[in-house]
N, C-alpha and C. Protein backbone atom coordinates (compact mmCIF):
# COMPACT_ATOMS: atom_id res chain seq x y z
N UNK A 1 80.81 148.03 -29.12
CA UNK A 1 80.50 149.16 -29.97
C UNK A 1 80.07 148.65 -31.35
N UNK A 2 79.12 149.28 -31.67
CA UNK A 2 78.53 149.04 -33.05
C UNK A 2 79.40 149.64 -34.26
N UNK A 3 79.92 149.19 -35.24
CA UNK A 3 79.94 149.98 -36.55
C UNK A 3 79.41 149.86 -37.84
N UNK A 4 78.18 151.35 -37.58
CA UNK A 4 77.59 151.43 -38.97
C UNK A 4 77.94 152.19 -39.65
N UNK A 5 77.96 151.49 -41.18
CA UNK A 5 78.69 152.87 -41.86
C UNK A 5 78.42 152.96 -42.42
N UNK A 6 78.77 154.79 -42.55
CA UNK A 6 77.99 156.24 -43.02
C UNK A 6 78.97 156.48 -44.01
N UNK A 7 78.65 156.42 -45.41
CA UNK A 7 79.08 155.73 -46.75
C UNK A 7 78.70 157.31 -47.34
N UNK A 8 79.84 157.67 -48.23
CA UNK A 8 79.52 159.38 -48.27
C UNK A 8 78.28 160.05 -49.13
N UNK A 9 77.51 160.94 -48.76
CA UNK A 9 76.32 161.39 -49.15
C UNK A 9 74.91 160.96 -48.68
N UNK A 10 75.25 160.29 -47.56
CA UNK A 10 74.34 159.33 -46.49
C UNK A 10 73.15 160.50 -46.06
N UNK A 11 73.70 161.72 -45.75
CA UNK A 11 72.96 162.84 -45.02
C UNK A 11 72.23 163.47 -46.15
N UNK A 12 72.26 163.45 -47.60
CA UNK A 12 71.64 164.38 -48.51
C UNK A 12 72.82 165.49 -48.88
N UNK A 13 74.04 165.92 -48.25
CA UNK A 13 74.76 166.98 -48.48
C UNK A 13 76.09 166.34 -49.75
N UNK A 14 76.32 167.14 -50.69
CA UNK A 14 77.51 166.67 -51.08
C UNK A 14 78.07 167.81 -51.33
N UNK A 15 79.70 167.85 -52.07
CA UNK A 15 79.96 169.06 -52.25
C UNK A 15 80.76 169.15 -53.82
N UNK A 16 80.17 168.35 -54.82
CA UNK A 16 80.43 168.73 -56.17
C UNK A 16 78.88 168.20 -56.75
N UNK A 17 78.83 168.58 -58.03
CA UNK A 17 77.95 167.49 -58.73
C UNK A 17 78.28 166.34 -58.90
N UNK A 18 79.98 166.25 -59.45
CA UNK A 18 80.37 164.52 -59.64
C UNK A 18 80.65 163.95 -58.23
N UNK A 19 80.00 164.26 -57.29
CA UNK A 19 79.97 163.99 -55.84
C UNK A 19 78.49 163.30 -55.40
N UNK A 20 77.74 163.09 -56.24
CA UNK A 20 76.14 163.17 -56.20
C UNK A 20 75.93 161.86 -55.62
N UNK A 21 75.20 161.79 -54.16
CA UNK A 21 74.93 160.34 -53.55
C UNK A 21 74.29 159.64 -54.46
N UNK A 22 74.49 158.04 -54.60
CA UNK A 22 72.85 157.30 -55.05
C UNK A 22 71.40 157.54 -54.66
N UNK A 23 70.64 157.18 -55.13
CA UNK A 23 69.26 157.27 -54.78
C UNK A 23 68.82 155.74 -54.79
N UNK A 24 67.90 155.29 -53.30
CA UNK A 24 66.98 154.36 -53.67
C UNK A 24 65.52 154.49 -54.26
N UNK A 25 64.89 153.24 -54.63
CA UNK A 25 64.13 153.41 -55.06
C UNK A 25 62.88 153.40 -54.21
N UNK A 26 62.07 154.53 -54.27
CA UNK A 26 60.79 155.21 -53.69
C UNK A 26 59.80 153.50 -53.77
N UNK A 27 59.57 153.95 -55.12
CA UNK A 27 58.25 153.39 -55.28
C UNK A 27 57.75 152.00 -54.88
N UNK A 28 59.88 151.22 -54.61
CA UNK A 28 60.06 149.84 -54.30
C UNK A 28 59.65 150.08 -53.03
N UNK A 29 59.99 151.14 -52.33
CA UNK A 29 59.98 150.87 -50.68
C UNK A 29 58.57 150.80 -50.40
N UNK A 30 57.66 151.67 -51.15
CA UNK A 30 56.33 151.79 -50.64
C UNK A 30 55.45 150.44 -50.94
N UNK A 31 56.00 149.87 -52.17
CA UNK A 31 55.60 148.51 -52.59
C UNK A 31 55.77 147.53 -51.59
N UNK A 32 57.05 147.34 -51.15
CA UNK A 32 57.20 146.20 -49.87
C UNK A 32 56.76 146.52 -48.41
N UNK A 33 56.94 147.83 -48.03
CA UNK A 33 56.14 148.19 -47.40
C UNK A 33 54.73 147.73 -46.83
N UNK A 34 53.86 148.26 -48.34
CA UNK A 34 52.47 148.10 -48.23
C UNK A 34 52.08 146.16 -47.83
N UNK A 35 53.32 145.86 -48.78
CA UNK A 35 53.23 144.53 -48.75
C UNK A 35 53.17 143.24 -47.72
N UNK A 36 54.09 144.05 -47.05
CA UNK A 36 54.79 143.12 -45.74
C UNK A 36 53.69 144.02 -44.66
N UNK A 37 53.28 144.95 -44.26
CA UNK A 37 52.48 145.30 -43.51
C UNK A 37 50.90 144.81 -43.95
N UNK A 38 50.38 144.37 -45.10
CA UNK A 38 49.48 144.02 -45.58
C UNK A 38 49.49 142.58 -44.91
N UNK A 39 50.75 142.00 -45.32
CA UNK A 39 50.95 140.23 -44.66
C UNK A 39 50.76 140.22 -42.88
N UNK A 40 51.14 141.69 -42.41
CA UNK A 40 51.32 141.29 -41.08
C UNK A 40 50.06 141.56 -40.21
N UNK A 41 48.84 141.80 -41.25
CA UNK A 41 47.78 142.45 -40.99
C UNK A 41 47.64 143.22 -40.46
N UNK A 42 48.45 144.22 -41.26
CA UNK A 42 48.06 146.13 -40.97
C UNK A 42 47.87 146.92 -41.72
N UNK A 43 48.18 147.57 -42.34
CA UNK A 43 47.69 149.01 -43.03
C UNK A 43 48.63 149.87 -43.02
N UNK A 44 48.90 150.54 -44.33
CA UNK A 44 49.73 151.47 -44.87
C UNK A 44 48.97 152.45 -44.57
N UNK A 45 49.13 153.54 -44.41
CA UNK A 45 48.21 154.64 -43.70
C UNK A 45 48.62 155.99 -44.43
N UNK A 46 49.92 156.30 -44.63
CA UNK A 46 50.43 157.23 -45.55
C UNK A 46 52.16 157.35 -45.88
N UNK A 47 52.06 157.61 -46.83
CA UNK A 47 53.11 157.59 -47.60
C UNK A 47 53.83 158.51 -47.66
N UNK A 48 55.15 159.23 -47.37
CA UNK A 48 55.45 160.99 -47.58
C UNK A 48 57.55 160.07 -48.12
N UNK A 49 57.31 161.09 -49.37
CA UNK A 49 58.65 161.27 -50.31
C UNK A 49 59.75 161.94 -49.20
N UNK A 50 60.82 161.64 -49.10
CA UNK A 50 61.85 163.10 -48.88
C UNK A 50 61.86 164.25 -49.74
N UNK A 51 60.59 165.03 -49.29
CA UNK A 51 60.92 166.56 -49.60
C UNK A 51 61.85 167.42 -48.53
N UNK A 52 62.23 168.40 -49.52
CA UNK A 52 63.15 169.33 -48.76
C UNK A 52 62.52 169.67 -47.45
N UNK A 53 63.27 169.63 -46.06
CA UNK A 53 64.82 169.64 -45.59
C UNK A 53 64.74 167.74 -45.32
N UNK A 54 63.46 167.28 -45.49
CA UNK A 54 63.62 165.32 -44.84
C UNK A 54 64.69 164.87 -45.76
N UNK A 55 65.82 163.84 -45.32
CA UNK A 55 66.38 163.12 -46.37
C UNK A 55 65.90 161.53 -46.34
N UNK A 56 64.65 161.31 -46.25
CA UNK A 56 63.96 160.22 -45.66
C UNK A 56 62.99 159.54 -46.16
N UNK A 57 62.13 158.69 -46.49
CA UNK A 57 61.15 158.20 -47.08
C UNK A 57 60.23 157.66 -45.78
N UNK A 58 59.40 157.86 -45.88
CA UNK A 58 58.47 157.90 -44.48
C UNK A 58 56.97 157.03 -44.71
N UNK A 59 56.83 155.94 -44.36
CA UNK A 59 55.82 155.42 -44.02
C UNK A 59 54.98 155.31 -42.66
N UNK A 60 53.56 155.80 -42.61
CA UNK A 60 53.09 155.63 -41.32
C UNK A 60 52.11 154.74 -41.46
N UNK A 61 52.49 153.62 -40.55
CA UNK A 61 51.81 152.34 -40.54
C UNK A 61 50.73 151.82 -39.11
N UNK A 62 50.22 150.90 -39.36
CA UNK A 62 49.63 150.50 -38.27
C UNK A 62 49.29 148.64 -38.35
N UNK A 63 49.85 148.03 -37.73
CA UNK A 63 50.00 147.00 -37.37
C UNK A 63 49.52 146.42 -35.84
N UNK A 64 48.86 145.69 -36.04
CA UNK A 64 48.00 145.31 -34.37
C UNK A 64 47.78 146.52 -33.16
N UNK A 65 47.11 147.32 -34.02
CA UNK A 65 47.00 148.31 -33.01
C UNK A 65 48.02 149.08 -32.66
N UNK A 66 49.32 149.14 -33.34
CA UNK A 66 50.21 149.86 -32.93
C UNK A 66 50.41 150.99 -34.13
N UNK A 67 50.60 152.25 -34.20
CA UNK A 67 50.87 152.95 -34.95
C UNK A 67 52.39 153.18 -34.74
N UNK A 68 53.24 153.27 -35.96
CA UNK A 68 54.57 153.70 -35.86
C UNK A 68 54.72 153.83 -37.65
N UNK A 69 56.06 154.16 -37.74
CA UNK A 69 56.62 154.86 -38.79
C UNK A 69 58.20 153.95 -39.64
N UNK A 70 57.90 153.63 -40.76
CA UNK A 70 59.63 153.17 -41.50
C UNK A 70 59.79 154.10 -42.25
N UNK A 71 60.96 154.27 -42.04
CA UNK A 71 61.80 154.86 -42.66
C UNK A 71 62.65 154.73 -43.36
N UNK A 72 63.00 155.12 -44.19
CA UNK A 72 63.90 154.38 -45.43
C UNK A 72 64.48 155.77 -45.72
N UNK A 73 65.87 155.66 -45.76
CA UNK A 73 66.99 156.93 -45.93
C UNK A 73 67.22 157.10 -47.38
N UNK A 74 67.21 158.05 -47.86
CA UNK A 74 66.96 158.62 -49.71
C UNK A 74 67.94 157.79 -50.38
N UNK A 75 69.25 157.80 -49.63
CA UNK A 75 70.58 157.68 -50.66
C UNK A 75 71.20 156.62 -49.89
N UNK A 76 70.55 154.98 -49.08
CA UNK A 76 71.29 153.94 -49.10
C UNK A 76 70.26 153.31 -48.50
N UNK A 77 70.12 151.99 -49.02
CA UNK A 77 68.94 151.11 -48.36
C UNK A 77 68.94 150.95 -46.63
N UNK A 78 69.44 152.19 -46.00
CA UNK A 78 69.03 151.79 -44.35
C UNK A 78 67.73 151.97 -43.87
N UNK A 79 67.04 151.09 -43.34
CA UNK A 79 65.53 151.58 -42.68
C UNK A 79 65.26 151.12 -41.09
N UNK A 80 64.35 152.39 -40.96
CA UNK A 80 64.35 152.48 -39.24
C UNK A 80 63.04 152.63 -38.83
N UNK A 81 62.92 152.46 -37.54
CA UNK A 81 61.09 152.37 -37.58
C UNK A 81 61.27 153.42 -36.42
N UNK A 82 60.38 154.10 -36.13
CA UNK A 82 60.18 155.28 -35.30
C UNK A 82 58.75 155.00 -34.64
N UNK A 83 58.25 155.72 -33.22
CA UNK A 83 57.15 155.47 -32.52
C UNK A 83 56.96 157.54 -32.66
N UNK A 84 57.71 158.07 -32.99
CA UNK A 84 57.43 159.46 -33.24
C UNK A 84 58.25 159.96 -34.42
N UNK A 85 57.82 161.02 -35.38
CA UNK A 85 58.92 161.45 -35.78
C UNK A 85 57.77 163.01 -36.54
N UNK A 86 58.56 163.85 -36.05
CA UNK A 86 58.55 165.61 -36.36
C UNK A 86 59.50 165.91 -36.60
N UNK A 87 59.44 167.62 -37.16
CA UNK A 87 60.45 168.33 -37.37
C UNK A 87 61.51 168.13 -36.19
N UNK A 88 62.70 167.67 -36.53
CA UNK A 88 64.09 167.45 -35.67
C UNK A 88 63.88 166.74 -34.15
N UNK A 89 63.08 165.71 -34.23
CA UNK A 89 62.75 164.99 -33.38
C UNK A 89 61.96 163.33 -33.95
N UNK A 90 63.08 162.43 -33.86
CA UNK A 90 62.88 161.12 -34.35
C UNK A 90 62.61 160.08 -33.32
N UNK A 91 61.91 159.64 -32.62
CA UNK A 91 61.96 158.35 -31.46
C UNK A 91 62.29 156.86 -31.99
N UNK A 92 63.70 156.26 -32.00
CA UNK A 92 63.30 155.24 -32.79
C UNK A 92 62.75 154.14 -31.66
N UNK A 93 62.79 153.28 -32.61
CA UNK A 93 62.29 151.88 -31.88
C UNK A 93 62.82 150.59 -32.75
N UNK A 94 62.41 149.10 -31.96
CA UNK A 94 62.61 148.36 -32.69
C UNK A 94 61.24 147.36 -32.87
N UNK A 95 61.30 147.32 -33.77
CA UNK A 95 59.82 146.56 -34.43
C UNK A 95 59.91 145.05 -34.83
N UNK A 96 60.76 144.41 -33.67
CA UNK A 96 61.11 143.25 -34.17
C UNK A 96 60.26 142.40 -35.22
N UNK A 97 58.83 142.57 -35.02
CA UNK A 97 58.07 141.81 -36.08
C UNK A 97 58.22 141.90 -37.15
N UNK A 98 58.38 143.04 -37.76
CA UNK A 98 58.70 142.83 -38.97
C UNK A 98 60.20 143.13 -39.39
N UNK A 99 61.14 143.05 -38.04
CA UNK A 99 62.84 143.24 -39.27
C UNK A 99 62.65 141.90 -39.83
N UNK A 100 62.52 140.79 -39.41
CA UNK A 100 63.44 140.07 -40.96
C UNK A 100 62.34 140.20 -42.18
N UNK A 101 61.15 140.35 -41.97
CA UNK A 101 60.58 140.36 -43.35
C UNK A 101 61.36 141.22 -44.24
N UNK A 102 61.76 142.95 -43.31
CA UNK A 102 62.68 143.82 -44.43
C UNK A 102 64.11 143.53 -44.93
N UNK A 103 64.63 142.64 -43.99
CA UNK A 103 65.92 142.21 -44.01
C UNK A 103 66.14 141.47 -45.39
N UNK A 104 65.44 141.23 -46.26
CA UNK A 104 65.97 140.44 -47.40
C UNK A 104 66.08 141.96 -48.21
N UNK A 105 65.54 143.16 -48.08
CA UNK A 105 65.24 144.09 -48.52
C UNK A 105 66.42 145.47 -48.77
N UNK A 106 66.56 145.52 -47.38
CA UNK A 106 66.96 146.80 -46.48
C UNK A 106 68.10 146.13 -45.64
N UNK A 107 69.44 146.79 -45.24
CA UNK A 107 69.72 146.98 -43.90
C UNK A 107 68.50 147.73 -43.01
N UNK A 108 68.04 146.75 -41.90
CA UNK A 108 67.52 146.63 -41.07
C UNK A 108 68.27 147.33 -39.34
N UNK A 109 68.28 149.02 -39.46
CA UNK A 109 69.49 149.24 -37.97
C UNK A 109 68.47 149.27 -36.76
N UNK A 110 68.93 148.62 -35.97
CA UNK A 110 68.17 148.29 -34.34
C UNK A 110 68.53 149.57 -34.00
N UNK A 111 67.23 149.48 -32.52
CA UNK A 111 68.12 150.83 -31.98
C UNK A 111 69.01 150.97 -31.33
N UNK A 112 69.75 149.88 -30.65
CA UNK A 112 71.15 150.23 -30.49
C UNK A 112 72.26 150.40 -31.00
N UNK A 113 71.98 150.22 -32.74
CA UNK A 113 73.05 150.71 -34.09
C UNK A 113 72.66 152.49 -34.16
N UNK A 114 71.18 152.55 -33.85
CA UNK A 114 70.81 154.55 -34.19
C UNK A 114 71.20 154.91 -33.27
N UNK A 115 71.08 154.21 -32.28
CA UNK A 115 71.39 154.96 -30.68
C UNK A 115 73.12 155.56 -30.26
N UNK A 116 73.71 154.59 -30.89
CA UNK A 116 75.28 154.75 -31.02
C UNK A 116 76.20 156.33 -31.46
N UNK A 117 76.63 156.90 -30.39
CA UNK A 117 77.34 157.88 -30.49
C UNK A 117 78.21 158.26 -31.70
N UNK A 118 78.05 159.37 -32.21
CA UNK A 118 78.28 159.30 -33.14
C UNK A 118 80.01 160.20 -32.91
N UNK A 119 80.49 159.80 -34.06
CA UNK A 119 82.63 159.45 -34.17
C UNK A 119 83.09 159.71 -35.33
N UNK A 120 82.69 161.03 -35.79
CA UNK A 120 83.58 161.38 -36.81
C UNK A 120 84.76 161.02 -37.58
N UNK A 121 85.41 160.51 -36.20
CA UNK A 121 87.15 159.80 -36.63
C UNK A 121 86.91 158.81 -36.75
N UNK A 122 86.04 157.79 -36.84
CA UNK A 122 85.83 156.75 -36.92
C UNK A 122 85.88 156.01 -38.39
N UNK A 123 86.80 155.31 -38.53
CA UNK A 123 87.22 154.28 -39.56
C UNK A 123 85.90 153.64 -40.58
N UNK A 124 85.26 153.84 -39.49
CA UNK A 124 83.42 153.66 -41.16
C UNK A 124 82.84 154.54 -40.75
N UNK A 125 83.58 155.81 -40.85
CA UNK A 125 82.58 157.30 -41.74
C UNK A 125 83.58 157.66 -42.81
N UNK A 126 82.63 158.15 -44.08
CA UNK A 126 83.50 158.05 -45.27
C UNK A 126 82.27 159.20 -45.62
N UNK A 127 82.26 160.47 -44.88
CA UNK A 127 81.23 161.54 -45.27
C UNK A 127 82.60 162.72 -46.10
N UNK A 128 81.50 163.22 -46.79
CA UNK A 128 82.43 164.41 -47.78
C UNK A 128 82.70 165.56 -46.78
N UNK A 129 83.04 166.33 -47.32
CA UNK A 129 82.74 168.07 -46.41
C UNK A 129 82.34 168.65 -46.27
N UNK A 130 81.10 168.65 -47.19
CA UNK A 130 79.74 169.35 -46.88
C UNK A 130 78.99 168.55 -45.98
N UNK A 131 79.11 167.60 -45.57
CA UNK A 131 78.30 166.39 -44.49
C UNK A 131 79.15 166.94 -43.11
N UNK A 132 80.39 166.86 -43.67
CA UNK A 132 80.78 167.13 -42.47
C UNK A 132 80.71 168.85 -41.54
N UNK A 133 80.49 169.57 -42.98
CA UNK A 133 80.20 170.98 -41.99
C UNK A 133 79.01 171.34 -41.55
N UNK A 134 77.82 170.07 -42.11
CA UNK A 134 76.43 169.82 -41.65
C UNK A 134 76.23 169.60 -40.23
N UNK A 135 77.46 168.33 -40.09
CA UNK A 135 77.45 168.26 -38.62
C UNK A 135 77.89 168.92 -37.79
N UNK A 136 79.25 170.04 -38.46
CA UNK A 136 79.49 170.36 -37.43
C UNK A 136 78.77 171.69 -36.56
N UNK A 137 77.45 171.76 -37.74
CA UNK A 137 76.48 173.14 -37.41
C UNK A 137 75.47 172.30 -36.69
N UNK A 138 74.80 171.41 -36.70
CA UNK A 138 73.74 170.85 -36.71
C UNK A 138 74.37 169.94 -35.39
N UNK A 139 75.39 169.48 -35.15
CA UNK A 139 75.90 168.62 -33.78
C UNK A 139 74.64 167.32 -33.24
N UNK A 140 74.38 166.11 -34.47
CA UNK A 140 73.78 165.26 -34.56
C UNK A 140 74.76 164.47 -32.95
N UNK A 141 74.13 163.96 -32.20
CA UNK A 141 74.87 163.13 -31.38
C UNK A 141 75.05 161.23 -31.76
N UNK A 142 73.75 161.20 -32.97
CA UNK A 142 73.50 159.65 -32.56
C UNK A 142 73.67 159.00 -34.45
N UNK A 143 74.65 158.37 -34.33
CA UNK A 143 74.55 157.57 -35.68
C UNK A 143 73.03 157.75 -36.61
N UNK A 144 71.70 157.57 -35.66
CA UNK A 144 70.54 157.75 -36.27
C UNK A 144 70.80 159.03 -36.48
N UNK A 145 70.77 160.09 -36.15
CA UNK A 145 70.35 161.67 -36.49
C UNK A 145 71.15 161.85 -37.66
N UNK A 146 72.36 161.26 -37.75
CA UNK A 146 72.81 161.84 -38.91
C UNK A 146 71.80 160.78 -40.09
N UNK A 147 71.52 159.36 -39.82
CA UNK A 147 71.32 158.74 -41.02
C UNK A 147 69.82 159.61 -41.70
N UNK A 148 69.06 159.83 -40.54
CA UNK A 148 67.61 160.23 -41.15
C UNK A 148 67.44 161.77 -40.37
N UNK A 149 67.65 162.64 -41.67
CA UNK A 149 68.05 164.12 -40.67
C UNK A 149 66.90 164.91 -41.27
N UNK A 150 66.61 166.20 -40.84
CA UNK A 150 65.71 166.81 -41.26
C UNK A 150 66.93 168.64 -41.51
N UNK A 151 67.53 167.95 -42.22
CA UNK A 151 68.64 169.47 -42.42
C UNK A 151 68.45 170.21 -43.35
N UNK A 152 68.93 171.68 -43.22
CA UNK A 152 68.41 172.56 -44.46
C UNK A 152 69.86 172.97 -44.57
């Protein structure tokens, strides 16, 4: 069993102001991004912020002919690469080529860290109570759904 941990305000929800998750930085992600996909000879293709309900930073890339997506979570350096991602529907994947370039960067989660059932009682979740009554409306099954959610 994997444990990743969901460090409180991970989902975008909190439940005071002096409760307020961190924020990473945008403009870094799109910078290394562009960067390391530039080195791997591909192309940054578009760029999208976490606007309301995404809590996500979203790059759609293309690298040797492959189109897919990183993701970078608003409020803790985790990033994930996706082969789809819409409204409440994420496919991840693993893009081995480029995790370690992000790895000096980012926690880098495979998909068998997103894929991992998700355990409320579990000793590394440290979510507030508004995260937690997120889930318990929203019934995320997979460590990923909660990290990169599309919740209102």
């Amino acid at each position: 069993m994997v444990k990743i941990r969901l460090p409180n305000g991970i989902t975008g929800f909190h439940n005071s102001t002096n409760n307020l998750p961190p924020k990473v930085d945008g403009r870094q992600f799109k910078s290394v991004c562009a960067a390391i996909v530039n080195r791997s000879g591909g192309k940054l293709l578009k760029f999208r912020e976490p606007l309301y309900p995404l809590n996500f930073y979203e790059a759609e890339v293309k690298v040797n002919d492959n189109e897919f997506y990183i993701l970078l979570n608003e409020h803790y350096p985790y990033i994930a690469f996706a082969s789809v991602v819409e409204f409440g529907k994420i496919d991840f994947i693993n893009a081995s080529e480029l995790l370690t370039q992000f790895s000096p960067f980012y926690k880098v989660l495979s998909l068998k860290e997103l894929n991992e059932p998700l355990n409320i009682k579990s000793d590394s979740i440290n979510l507030n109570s508004a995260e937690l009554e997120q889930i318990s409306y929203w019934k995320p099954k997979t460590i990923g759904e909660v990290i990169f959610n599309f919740w209102d």
